[in-house]
Protein backbone atom coordinates (compact mmCIF):
# COMPACT_ATOMS: atom_id res chain seq x y z
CA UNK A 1 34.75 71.84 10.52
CA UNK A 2 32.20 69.45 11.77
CA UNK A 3 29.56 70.62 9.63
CA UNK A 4 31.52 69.75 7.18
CA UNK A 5 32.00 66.00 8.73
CA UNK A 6 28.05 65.89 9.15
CA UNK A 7 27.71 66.28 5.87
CA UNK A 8 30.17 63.79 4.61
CA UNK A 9 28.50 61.62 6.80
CA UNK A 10 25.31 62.38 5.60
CA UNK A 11 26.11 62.04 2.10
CA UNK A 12 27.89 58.54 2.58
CA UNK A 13 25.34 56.40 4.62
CA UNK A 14 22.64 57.71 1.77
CA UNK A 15 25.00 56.58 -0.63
CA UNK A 16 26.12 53.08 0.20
CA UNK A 17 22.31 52.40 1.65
CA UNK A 18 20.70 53.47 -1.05
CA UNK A 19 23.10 51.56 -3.60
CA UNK A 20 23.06 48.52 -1.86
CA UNK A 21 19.14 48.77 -1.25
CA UNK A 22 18.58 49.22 -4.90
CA UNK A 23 21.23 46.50 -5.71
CA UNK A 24 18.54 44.37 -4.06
CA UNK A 25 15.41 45.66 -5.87
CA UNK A 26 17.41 45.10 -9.24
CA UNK A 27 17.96 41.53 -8.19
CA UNK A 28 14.48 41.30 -7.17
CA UNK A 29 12.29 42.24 -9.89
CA UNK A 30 15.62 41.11 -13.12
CA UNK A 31 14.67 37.77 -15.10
CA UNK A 32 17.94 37.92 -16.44
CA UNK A 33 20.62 35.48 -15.49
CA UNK A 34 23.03 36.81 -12.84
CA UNK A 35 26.27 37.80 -15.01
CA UNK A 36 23.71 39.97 -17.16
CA UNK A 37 21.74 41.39 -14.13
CA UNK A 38 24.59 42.05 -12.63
CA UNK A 39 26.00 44.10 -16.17
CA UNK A 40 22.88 45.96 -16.58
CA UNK A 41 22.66 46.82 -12.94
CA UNK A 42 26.13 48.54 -13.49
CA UNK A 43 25.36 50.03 -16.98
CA UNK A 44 23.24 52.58 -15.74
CA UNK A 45 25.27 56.17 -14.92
CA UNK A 46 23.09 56.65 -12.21
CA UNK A 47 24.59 53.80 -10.74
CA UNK A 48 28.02 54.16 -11.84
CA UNK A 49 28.32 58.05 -10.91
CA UNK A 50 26.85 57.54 -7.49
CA UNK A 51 29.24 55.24 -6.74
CA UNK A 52 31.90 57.62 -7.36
CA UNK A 53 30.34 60.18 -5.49
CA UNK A 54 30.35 57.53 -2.15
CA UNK A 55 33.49 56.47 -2.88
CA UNK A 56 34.73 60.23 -2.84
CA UNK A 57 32.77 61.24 0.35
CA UNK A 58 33.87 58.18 2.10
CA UNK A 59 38.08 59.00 1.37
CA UNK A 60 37.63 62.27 2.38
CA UNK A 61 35.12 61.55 5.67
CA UNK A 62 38.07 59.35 6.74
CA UNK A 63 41.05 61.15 5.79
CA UNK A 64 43.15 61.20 9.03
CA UNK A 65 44.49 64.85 7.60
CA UNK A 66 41.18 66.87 7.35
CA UNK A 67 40.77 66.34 3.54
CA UNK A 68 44.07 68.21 2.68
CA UNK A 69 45.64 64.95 1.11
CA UNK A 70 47.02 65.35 -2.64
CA UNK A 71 45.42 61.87 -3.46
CA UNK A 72 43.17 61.69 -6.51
CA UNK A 73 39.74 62.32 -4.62
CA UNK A 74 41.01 65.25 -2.78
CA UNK A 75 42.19 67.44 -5.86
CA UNK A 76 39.13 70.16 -6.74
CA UNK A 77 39.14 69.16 -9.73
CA UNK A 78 38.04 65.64 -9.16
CA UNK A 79 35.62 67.10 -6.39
CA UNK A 80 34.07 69.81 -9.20
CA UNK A 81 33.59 66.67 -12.10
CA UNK A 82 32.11 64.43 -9.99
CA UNK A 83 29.72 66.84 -8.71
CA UNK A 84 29.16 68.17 -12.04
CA UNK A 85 28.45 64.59 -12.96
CA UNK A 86 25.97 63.93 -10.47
CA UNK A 87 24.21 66.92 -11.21
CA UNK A 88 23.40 65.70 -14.55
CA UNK A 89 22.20 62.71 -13.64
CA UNK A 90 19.61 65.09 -11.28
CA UNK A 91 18.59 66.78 -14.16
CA UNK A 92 18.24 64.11 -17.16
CA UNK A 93 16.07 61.75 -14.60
CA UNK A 94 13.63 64.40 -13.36
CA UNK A 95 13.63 66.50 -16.76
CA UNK A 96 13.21 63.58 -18.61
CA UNK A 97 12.91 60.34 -16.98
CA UNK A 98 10.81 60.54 -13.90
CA UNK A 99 7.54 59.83 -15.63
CA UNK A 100 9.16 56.52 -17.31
CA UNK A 101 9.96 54.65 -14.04
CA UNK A 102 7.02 55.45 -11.92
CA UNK A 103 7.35 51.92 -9.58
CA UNK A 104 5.89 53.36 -6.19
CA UNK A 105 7.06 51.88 -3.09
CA UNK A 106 10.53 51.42 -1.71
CA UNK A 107 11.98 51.54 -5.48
CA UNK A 108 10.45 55.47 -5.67
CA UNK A 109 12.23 56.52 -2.70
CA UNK A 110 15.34 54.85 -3.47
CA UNK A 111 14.68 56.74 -7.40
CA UNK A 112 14.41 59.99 -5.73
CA UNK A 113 17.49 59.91 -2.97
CA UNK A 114 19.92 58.97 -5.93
CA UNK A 115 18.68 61.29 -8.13
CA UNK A 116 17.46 64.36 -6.28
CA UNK A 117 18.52 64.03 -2.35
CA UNK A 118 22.44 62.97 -3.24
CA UNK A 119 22.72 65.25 -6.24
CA UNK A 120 21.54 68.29 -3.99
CA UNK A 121 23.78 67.65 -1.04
CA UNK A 122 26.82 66.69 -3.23
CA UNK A 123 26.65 69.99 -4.46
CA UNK A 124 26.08 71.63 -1.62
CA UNK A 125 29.41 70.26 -0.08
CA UNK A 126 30.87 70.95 -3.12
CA UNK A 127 29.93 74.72 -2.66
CA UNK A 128 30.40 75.24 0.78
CA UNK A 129 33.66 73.13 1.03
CA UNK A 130 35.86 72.60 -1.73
CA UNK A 131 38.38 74.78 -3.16
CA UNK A 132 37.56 75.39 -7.14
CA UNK A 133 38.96 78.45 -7.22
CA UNK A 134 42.01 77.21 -9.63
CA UNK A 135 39.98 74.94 -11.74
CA UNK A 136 40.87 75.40 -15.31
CA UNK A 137 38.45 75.34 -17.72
CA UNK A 138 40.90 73.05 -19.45
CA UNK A 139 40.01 70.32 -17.15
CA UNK A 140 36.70 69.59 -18.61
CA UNK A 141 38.15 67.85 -21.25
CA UNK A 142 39.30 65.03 -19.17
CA UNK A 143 35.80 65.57 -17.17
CA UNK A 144 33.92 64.77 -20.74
CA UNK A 145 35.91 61.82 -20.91
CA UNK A 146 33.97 59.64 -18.15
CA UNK A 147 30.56 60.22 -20.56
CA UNK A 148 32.73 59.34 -23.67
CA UNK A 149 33.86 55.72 -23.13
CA UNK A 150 30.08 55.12 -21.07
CA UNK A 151 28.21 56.06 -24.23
CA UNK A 152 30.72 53.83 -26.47
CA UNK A 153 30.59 51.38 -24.26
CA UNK A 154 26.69 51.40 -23.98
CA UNK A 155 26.41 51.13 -27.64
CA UNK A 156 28.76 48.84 -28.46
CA UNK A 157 26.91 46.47 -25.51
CA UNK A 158 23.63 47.61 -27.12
CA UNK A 159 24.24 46.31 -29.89
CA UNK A 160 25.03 42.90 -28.87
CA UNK A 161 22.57 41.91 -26.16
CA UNK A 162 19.86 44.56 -27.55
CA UNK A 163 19.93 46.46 -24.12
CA UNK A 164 20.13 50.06 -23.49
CA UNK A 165 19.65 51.29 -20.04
CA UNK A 166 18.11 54.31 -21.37
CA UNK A 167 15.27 54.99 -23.48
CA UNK A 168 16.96 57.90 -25.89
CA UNK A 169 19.88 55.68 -26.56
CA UNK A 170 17.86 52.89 -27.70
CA UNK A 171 19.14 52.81 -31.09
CA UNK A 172 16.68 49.48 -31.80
CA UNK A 173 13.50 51.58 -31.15
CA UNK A 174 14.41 55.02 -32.36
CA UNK A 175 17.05 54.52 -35.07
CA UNK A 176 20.56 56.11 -35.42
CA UNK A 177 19.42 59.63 -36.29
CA UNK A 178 17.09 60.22 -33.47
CA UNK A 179 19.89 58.70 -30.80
CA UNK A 180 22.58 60.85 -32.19
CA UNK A 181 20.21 63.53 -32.18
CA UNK A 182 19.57 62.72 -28.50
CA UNK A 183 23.39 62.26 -27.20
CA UNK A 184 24.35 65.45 -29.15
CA UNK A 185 21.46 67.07 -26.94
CA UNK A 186 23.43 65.59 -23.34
CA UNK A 187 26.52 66.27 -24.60
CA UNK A 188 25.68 69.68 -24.94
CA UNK A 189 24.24 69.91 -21.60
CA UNK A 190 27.44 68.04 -19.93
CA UNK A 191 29.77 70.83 -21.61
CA UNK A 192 27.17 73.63 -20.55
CA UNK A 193 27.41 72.16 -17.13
CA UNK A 194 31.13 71.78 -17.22
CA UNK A 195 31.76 75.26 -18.10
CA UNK A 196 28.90 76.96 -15.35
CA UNK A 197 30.61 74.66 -12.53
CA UNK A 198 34.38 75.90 -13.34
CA UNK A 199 32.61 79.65 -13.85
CA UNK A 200 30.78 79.50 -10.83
CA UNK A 201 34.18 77.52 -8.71
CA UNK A 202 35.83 80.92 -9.43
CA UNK A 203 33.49 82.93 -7.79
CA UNK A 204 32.83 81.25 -4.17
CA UNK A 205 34.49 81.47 -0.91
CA UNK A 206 35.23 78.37 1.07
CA UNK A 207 33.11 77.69 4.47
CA UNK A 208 35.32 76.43 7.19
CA UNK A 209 31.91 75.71 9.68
């Protein structure tokens, strides 16, 4: 099992480097006060999903019984929404995004490990080493839940400080129609995503390398 180790490993330094690293490029380059830089820097679900991604890799990396725990992190179904999670925030930046937050620099690399490098090996630990097998498809609807209250609570914050961490939910520039337009379009992918991850859980065999 210690290529399964290396990769925790792998996945966790990225994670908490590259977090705090752009932690400290938000700060840099914000003119807000620091209550409301500190808000915005944790409205964004890149933010907030990559932190439960290192906070999942790290439990398990130290787990003193090989991962085998029944605690919350260890349970494939936890494992398979988080990466499922992740994955979407691969997709939306580079399908969508990439072009708007061209910075160069430090603040591109850091753009492209949280959304591309992590993404990529999250899932490939999540294919190589946890057991979706029993995964109900069932369990997406607490999966969908996560997006839910973020988009509510995005809104409902939009609408008071006239922020929105992403362009398509900017209700201010686009209108109500377009943004529910928009969100109706990611939820669609999210439950697409949901249901290909439980499909495809079914199918694999575990690695034990």
């Amino acid at each position: 099992m210690k290529g399964r180790k290396h990769l925790l490993l792998a996945i966790m330094l990225l994670e908490w480097i590259a977090l705090l690293i752009q932690l400290v490029l938000h700060f840099q380059n914000t003119t807000e006060e620091i209550l409301e830089a500190t808000l915005r820097f944790f409205s964004f679900y890149t933010i907030l999903t990559n932190i439960l991604v290192a906070v999942m890799v790290t439990t398990i990396y130290f787990s003193k019984n090989d991962g085998k725990s029944l605690g919350f992190y260890y349970r494939p179904s936890i494992q398979t929404s988080i990466t499922m999670h992740i994955t979407i925030v691969g997709l939306i930046y580079n399908l969508l995004l990439r072009g708007l937050w061209w910075n160069g620099g430090l603040q591109s690399i850091i753009h492209d490990v949280l959304h591309s490098v992590l993404p990529l090996l999250t899932i490939l630990y999540w294919w190589c080493y946890t057991d979706a097998r029993r995964v109900k498809y069932t369990d997406i609807f607490i999966w969908l839940v996560y997006p839910f209250i973020y988009t509510i609570y995005t809104f409902l914050r939009g609408t008071y400080v006239k922020w929105y961490p992403y362009p398509f939910m900017n209700v201010d520039e686009f209108g109500y129609t377009q943004v529910i337009k928009n969100c109706g379009f990611v939820a669609l992918t999210f439950v697409f995503f949901s249901l290909l991850f439980v499909f495809l859980g079914r199918l694999k065999r575990i690695n034990v390398f």
